[in-house]
PDB file of N, CA and C in Angstrom:
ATOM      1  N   UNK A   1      13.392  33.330  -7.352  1.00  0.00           N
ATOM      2  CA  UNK A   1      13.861  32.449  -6.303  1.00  0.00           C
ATOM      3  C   UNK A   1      13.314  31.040  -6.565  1.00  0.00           C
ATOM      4  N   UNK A   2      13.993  30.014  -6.461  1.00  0.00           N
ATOM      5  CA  UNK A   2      13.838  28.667  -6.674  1.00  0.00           C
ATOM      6  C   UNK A   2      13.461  27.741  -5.429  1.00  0.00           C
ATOM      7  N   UNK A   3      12.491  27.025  -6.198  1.00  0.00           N
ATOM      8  CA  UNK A   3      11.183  26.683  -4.833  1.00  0.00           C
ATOM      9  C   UNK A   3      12.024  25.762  -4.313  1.00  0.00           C
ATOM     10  N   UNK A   4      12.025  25.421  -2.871  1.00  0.00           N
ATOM     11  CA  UNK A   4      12.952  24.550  -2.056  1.00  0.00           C
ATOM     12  C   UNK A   4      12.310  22.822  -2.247  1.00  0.00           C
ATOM     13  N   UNK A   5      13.084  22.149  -2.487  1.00  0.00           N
ATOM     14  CA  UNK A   5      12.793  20.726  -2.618  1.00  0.00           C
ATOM     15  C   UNK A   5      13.079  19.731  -1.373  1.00  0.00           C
ATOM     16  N   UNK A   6      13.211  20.770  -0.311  1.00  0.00           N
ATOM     17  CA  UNK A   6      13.088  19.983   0.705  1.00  0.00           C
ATOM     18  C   UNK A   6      11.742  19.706   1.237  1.00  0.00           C
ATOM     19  N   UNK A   7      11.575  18.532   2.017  1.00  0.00           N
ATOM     20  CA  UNK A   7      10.343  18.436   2.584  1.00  0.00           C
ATOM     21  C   UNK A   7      10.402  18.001   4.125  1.00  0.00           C
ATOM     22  N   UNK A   8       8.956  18.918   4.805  1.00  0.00           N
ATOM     23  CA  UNK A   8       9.213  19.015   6.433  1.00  0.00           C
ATOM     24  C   UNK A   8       8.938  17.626   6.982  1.00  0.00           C
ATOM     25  N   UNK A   9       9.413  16.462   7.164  1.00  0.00           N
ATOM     26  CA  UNK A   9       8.891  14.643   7.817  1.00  0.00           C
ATOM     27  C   UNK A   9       8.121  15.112   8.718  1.00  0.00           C
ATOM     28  N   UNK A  10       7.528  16.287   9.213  1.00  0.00           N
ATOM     29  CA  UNK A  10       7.200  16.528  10.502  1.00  0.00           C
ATOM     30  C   UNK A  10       5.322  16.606   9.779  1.00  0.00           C
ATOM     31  N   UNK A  11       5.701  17.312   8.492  1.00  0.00           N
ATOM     32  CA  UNK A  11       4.654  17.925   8.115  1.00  0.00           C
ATOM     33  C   UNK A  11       3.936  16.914   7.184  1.00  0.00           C
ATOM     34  N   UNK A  12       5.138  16.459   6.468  1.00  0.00           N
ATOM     35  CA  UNK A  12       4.542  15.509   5.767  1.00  0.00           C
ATOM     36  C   UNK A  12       3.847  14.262   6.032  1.00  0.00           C
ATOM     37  N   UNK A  13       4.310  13.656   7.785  1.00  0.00           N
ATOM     38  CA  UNK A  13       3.403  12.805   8.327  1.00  0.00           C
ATOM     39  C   UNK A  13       1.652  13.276   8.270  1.00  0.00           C
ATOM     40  N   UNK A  14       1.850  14.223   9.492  1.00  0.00           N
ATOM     41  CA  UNK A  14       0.521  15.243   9.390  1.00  0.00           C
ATOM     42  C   UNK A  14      -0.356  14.853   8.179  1.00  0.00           C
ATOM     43  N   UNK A  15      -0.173  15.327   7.057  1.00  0.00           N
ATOM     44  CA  UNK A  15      -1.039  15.143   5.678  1.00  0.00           C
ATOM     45  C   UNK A  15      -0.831  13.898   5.719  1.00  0.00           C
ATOM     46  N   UNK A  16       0.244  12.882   5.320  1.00  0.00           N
ATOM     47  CA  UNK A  16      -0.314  11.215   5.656  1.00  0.00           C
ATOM     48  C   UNK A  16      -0.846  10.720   6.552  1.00  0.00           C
ATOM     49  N   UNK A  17      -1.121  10.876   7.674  1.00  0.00           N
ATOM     50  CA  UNK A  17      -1.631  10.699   8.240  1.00  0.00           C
ATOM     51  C   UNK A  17      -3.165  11.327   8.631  1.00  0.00           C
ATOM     52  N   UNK A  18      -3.545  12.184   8.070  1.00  0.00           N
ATOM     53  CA  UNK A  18      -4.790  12.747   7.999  1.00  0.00           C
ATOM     54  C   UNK A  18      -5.491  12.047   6.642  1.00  0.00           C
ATOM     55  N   UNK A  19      -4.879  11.871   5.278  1.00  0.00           N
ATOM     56  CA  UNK A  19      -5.348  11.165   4.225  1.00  0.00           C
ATOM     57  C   UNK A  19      -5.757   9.681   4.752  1.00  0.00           C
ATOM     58  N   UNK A  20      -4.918   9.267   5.541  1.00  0.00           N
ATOM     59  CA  UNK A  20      -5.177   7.238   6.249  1.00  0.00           C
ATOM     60  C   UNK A  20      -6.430   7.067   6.903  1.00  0.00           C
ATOM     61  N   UNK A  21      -6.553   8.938   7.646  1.00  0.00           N
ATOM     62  CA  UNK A  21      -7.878   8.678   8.838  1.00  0.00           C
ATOM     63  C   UNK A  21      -9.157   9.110   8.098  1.00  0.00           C
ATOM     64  N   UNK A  22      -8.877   9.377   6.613  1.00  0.00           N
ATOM     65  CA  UNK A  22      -9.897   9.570   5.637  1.00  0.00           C
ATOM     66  C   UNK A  22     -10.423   8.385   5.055  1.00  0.00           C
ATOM     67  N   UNK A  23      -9.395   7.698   5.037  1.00  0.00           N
ATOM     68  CA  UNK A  23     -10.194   6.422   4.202  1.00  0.00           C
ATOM     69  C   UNK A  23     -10.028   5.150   4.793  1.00  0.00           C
ATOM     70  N   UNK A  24      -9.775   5.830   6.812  1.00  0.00           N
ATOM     71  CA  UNK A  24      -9.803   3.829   7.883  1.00  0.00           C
ATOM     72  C   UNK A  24     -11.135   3.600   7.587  1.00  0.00           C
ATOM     73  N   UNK A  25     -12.472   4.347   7.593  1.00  0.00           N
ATOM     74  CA  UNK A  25     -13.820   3.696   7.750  1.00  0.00           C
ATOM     75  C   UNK A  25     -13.846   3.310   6.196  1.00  0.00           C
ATOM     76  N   UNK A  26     -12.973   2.859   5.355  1.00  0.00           N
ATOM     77  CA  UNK A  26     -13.632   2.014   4.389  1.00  0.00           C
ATOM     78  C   UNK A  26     -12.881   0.291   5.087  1.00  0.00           C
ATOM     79  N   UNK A  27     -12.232   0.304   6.043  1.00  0.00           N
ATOM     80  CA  UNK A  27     -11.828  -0.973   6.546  1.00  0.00           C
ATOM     81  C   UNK A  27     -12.304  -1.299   8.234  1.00  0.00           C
ATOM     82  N   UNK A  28     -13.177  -2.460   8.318  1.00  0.00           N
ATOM     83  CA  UNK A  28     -14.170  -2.717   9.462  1.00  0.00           C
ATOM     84  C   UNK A  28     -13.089  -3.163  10.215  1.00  0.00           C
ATOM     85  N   UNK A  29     -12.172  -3.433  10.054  1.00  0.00           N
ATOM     86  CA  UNK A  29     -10.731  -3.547  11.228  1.00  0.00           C
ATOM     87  C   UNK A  29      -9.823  -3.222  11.293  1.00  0.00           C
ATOM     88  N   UNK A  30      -9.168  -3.453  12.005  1.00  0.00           N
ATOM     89  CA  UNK A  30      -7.443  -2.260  12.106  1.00  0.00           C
ATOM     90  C   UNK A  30      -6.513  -3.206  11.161  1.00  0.00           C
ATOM     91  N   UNK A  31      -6.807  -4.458  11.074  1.00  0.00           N
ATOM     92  CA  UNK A  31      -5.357  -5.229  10.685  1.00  0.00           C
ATOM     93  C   UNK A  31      -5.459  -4.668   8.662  1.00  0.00           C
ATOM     94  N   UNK A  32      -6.431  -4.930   8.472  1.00  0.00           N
ATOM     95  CA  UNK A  32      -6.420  -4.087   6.719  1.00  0.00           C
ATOM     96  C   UNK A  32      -6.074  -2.478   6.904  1.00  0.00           C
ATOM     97  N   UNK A  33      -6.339  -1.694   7.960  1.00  0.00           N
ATOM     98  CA  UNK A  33      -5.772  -0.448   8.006  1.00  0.00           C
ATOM     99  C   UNK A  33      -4.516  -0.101   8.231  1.00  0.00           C
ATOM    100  N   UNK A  34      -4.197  -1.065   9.079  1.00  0.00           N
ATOM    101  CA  UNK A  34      -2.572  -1.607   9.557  1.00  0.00           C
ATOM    102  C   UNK A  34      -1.654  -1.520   7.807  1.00  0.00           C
ATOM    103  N   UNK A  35      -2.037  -2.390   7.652  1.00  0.00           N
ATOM    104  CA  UNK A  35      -1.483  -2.752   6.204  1.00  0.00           C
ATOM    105  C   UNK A  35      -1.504  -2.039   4.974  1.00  0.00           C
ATOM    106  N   UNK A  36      -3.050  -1.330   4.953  1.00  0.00           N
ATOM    107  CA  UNK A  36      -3.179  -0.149   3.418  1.00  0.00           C
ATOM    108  C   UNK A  36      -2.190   1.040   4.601  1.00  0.00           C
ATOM    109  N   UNK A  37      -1.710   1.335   5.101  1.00  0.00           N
ATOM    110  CA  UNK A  37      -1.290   2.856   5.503  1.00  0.00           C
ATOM    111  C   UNK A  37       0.594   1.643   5.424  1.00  0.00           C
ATOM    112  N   UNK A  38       0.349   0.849   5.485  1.00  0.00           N
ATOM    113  CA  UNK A  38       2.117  -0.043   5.154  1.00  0.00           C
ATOM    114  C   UNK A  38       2.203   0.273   4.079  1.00  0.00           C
ATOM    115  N   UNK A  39       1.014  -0.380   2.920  1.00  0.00           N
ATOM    116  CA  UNK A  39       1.186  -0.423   1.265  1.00  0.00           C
ATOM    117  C   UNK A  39       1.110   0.698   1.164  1.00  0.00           C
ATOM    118  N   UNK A  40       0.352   1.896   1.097  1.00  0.00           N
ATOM    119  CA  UNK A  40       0.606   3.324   1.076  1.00  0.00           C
ATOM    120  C   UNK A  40       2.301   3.691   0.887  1.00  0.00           C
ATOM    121  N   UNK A  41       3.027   4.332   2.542  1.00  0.00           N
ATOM    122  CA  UNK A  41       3.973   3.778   2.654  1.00  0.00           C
ATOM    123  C   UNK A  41       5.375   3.490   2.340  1.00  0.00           C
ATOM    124  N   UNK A  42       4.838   2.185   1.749  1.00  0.00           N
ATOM    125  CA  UNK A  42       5.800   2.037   0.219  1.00  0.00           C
ATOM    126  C   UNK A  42       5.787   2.261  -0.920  1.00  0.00           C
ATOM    127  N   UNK A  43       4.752   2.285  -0.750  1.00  0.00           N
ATOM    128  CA  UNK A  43       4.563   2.848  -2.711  1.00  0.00           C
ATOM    129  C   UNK A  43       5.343   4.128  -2.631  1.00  0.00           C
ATOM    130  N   UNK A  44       5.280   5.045  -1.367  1.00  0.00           N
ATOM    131  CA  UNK A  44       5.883   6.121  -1.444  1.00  0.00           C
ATOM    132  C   UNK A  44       7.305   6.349  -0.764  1.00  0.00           C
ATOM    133  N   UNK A  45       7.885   5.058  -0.739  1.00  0.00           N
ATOM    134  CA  UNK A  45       9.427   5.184  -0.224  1.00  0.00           C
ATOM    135  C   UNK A  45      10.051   4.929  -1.570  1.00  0.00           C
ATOM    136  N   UNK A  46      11.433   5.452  -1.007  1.00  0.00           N
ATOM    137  CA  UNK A  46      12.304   5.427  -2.337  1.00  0.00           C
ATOM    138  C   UNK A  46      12.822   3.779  -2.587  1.00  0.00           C
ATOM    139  N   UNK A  47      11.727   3.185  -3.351  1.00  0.00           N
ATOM    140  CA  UNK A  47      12.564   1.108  -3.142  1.00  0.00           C
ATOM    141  C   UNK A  47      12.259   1.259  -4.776  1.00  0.00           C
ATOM    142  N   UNK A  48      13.278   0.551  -5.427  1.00  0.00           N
ATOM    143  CA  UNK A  48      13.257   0.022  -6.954  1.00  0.00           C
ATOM    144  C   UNK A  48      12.308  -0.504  -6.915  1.00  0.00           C
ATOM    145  N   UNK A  49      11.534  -1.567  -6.809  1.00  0.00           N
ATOM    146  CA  UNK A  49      10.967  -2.615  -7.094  1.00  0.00           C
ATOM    147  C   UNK A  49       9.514  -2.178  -6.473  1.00  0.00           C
ATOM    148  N   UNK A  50       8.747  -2.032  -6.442  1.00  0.00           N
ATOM    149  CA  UNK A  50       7.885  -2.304  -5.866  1.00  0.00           C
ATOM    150  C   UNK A  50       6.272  -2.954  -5.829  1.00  0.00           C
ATOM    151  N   UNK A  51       6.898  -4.079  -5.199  1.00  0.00           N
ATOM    152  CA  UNK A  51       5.898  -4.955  -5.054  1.00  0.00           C
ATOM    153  C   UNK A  51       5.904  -5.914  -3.646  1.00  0.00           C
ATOM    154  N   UNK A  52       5.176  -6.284  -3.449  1.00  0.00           N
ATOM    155  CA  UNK A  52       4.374  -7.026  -2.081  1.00  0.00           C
ATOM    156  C   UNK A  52       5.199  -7.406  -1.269  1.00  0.00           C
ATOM    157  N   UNK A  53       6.392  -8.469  -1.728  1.00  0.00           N
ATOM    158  CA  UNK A  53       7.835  -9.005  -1.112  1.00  0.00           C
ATOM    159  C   UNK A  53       8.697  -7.894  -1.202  1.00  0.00           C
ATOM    160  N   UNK A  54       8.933  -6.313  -1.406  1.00  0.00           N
ATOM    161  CA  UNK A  54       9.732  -5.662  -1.050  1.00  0.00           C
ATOM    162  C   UNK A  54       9.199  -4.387  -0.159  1.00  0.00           C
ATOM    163  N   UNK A  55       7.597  -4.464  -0.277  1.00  0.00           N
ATOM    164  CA  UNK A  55       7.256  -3.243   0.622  1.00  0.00           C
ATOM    165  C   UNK A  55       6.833  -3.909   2.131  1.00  0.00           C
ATOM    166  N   UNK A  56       6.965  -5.385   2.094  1.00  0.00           N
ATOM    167  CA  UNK A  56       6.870  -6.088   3.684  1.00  0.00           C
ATOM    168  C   UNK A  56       8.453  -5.780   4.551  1.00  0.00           C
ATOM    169  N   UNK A  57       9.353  -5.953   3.105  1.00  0.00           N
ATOM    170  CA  UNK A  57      10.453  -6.020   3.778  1.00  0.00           C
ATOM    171  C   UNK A  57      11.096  -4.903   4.143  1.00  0.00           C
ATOM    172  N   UNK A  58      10.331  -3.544   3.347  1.00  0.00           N
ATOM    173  CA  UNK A  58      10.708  -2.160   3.796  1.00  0.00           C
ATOM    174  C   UNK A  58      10.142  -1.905   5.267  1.00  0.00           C
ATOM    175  N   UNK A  59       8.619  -2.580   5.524  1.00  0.00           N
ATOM    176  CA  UNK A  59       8.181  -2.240   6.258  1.00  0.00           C
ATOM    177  C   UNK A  59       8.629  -3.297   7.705  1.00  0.00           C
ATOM    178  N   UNK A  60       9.808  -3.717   7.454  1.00  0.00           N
ATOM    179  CA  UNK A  60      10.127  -4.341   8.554  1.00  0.00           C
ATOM    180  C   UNK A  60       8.583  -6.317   8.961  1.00  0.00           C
ATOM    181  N   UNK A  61       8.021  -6.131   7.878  1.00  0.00           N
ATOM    182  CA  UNK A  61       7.107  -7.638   8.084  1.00  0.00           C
ATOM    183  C   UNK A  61       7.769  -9.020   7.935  1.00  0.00           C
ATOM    184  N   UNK A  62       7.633 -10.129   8.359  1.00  0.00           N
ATOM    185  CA  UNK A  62       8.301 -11.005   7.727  1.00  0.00           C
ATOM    186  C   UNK A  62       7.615 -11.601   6.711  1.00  0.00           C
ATOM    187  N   UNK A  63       6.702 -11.307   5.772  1.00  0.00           N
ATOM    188  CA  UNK A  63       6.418 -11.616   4.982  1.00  0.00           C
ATOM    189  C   UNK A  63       5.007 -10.915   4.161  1.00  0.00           C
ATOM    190  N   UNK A  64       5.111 -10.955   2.737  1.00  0.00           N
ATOM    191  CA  UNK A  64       4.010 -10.308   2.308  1.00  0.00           C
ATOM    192  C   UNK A  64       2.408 -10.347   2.355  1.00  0.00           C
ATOM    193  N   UNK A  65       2.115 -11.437   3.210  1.00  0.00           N
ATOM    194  CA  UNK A  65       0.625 -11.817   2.917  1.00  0.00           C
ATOM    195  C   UNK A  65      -0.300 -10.645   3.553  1.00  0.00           C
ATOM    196  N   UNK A  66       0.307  -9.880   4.497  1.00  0.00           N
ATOM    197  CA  UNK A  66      -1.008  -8.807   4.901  1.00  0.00           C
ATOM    198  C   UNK A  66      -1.227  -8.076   3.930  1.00  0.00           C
ATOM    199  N   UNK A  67       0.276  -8.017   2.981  1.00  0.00           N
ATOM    200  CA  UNK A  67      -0.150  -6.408   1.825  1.00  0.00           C
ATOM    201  C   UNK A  67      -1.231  -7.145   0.803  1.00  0.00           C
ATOM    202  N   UNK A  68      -0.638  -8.704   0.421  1.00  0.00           N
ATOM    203  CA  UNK A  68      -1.237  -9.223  -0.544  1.00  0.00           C
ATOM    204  C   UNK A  68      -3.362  -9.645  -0.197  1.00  0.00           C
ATOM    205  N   UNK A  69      -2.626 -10.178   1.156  1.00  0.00           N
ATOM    206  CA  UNK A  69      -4.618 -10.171   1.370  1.00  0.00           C
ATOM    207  C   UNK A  69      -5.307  -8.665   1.491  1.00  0.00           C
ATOM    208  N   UNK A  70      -4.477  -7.801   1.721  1.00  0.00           N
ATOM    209  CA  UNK A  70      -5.455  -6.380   1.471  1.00  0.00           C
ATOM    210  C   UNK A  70      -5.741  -5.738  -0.083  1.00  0.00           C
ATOM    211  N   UNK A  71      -4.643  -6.567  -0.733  1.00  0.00           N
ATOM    212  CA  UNK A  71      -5.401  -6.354  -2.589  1.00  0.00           C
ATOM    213  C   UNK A  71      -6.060  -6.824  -2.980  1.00  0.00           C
ATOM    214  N   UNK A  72      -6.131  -8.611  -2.081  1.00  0.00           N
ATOM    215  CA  UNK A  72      -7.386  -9.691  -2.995  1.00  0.00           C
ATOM    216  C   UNK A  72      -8.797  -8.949  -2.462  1.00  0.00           C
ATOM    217  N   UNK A  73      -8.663  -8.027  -0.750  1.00  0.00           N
ATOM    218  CA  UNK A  73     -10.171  -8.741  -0.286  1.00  0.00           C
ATOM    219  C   UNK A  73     -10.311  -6.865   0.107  1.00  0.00           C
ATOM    220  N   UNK A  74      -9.335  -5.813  -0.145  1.00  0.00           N
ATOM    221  CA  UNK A  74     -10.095  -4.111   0.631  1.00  0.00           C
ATOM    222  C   UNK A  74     -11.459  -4.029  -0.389  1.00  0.00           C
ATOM    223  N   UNK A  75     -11.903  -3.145   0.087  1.00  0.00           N
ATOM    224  CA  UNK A  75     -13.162  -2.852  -0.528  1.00  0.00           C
ATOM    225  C   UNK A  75     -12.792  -1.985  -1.221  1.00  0.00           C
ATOM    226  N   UNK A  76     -13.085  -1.781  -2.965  1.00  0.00           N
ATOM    227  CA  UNK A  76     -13.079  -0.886  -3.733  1.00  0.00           C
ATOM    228  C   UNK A  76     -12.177  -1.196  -4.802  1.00  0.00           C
ATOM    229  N   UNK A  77     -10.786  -2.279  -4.268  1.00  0.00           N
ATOM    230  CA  UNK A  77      -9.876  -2.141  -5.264  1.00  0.00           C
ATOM    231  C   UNK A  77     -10.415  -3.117  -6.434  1.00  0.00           C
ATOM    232  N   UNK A  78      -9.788  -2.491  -7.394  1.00  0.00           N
ATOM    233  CA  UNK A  78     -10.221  -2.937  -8.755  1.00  0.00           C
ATOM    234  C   UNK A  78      -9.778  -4.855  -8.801  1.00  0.00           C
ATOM    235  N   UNK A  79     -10.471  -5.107  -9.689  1.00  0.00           N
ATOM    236  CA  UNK A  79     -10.071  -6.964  -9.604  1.00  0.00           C
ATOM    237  C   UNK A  79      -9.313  -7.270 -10.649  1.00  0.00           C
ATOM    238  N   UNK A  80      -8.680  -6.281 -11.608  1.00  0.00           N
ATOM    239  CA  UNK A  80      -8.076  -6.486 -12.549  1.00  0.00           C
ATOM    240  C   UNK A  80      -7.540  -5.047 -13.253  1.00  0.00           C
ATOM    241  N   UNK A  81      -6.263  -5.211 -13.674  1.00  0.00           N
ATOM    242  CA  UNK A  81      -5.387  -4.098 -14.282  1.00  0.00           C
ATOM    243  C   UNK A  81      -4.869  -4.004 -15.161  1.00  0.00           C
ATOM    244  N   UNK A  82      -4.035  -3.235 -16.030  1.00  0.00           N
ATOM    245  CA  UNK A  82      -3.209  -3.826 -16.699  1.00  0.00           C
ATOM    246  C   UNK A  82      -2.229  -4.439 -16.440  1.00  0.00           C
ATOM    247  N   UNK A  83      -1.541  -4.291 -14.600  1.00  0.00           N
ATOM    248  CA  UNK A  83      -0.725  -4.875 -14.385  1.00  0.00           C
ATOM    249  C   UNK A  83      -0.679  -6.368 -14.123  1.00  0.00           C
ATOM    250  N   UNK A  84      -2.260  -7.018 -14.189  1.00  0.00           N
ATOM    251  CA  UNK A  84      -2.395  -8.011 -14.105  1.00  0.00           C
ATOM    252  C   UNK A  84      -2.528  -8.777 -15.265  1.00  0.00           C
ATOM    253  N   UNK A  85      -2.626  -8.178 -16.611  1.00  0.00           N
ATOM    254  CA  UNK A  85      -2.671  -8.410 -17.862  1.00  0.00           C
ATOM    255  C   UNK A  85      -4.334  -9.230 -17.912  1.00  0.00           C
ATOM    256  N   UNK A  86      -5.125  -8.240 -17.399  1.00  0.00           N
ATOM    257  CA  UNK A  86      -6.454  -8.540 -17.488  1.00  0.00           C
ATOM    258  C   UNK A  86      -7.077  -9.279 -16.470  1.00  0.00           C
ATOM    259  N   UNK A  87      -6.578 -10.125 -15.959  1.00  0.00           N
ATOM    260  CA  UNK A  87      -7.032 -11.160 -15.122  1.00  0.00           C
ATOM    261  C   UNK A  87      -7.074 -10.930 -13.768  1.00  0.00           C
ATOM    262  N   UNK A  88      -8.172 -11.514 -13.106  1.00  0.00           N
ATOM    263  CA  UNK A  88      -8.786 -11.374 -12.191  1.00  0.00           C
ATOM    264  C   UNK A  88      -8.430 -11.712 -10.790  1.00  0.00           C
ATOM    265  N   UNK A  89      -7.757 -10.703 -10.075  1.00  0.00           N
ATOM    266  CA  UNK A  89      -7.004 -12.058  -8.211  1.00  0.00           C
ATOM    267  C   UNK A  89      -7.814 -12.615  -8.091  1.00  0.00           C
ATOM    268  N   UNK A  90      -7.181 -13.393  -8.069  1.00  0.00           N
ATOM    269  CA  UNK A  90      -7.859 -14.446  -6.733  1.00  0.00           C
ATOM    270  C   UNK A  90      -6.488 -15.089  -5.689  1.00  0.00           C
ATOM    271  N   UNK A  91      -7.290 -15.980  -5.325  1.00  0.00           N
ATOM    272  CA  UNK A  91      -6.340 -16.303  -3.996  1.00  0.00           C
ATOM    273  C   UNK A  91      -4.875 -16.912  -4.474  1.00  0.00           C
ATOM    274  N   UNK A  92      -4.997 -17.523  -5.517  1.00  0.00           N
ATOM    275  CA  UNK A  92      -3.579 -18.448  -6.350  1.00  0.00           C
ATOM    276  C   UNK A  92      -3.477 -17.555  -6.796  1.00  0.00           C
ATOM    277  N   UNK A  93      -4.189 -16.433  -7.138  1.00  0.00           N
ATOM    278  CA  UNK A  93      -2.917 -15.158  -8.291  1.00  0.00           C
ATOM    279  C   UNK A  93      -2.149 -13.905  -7.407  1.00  0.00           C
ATOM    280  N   UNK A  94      -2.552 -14.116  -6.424  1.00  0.00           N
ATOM    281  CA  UNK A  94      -2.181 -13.032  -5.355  1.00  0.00           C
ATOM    282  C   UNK A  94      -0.475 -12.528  -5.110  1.00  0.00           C
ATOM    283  N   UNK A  95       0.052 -13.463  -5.545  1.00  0.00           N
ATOM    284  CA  UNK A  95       1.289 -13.380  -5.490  1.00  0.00           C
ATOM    285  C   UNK A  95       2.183 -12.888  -6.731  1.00  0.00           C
ATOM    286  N   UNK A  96       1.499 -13.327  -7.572  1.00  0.00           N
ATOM    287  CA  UNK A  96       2.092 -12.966  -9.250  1.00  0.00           C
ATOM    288  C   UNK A  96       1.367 -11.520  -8.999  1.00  0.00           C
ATOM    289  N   UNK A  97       0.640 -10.828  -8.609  1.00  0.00           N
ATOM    290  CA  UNK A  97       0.009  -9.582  -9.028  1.00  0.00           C
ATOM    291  C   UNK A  97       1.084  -8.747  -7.984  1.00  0.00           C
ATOM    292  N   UNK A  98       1.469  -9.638  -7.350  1.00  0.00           N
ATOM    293  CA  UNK A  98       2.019  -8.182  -5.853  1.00  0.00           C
ATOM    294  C   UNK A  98       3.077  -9.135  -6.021  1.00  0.00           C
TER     295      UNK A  98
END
């Protein structure tokens, strides 16, 4: 028998939403928690593109700066990738990276 590829939205919140309330105490306020459980989110909706100006606009924001200030400044994320081709955010690169 062939495993079903449906998935329960009911259930699957549940586990997203239990993974978000695992890692709010690495953010001392709601508005960066607000935003990593947005960027989350999208990374996991079905959008071509994804980056900063299309997961604001999935998420109904008018604009990207909450996703982008939660990459320059959450605690933990790395300061450089390959997607950044080495280099380091900062506040002028914030936009080319996301």
């Amino acid at each position: 028998m062939a495993a079903s590829h449906s998935v329960d939205p009911d259930g699957w919140m549940v586990i997203f939403n239990e993974l978000m309330a695992r890692v709010a105490s690495r953010f001392g306020r709601a508005e960066p928690r607000r935003a990593a459980t947005t960027y989350v989110r999208g990374l996991l909706a079905d959008i071509d593109r994804k980056n900063c100006w299309n997961l604001a606009e999935h998420a109904g924001l008018a604009g990207p700066q909450a996703l982008q200030r939660l990459l320059r400044t959450a605690p933990g994320m790395p300061r450089s990738s390959p997607m950044t081709s080495g280099t380091s955010l900062s506040a002028g690169s914030a936009r080319t990276a996301c």
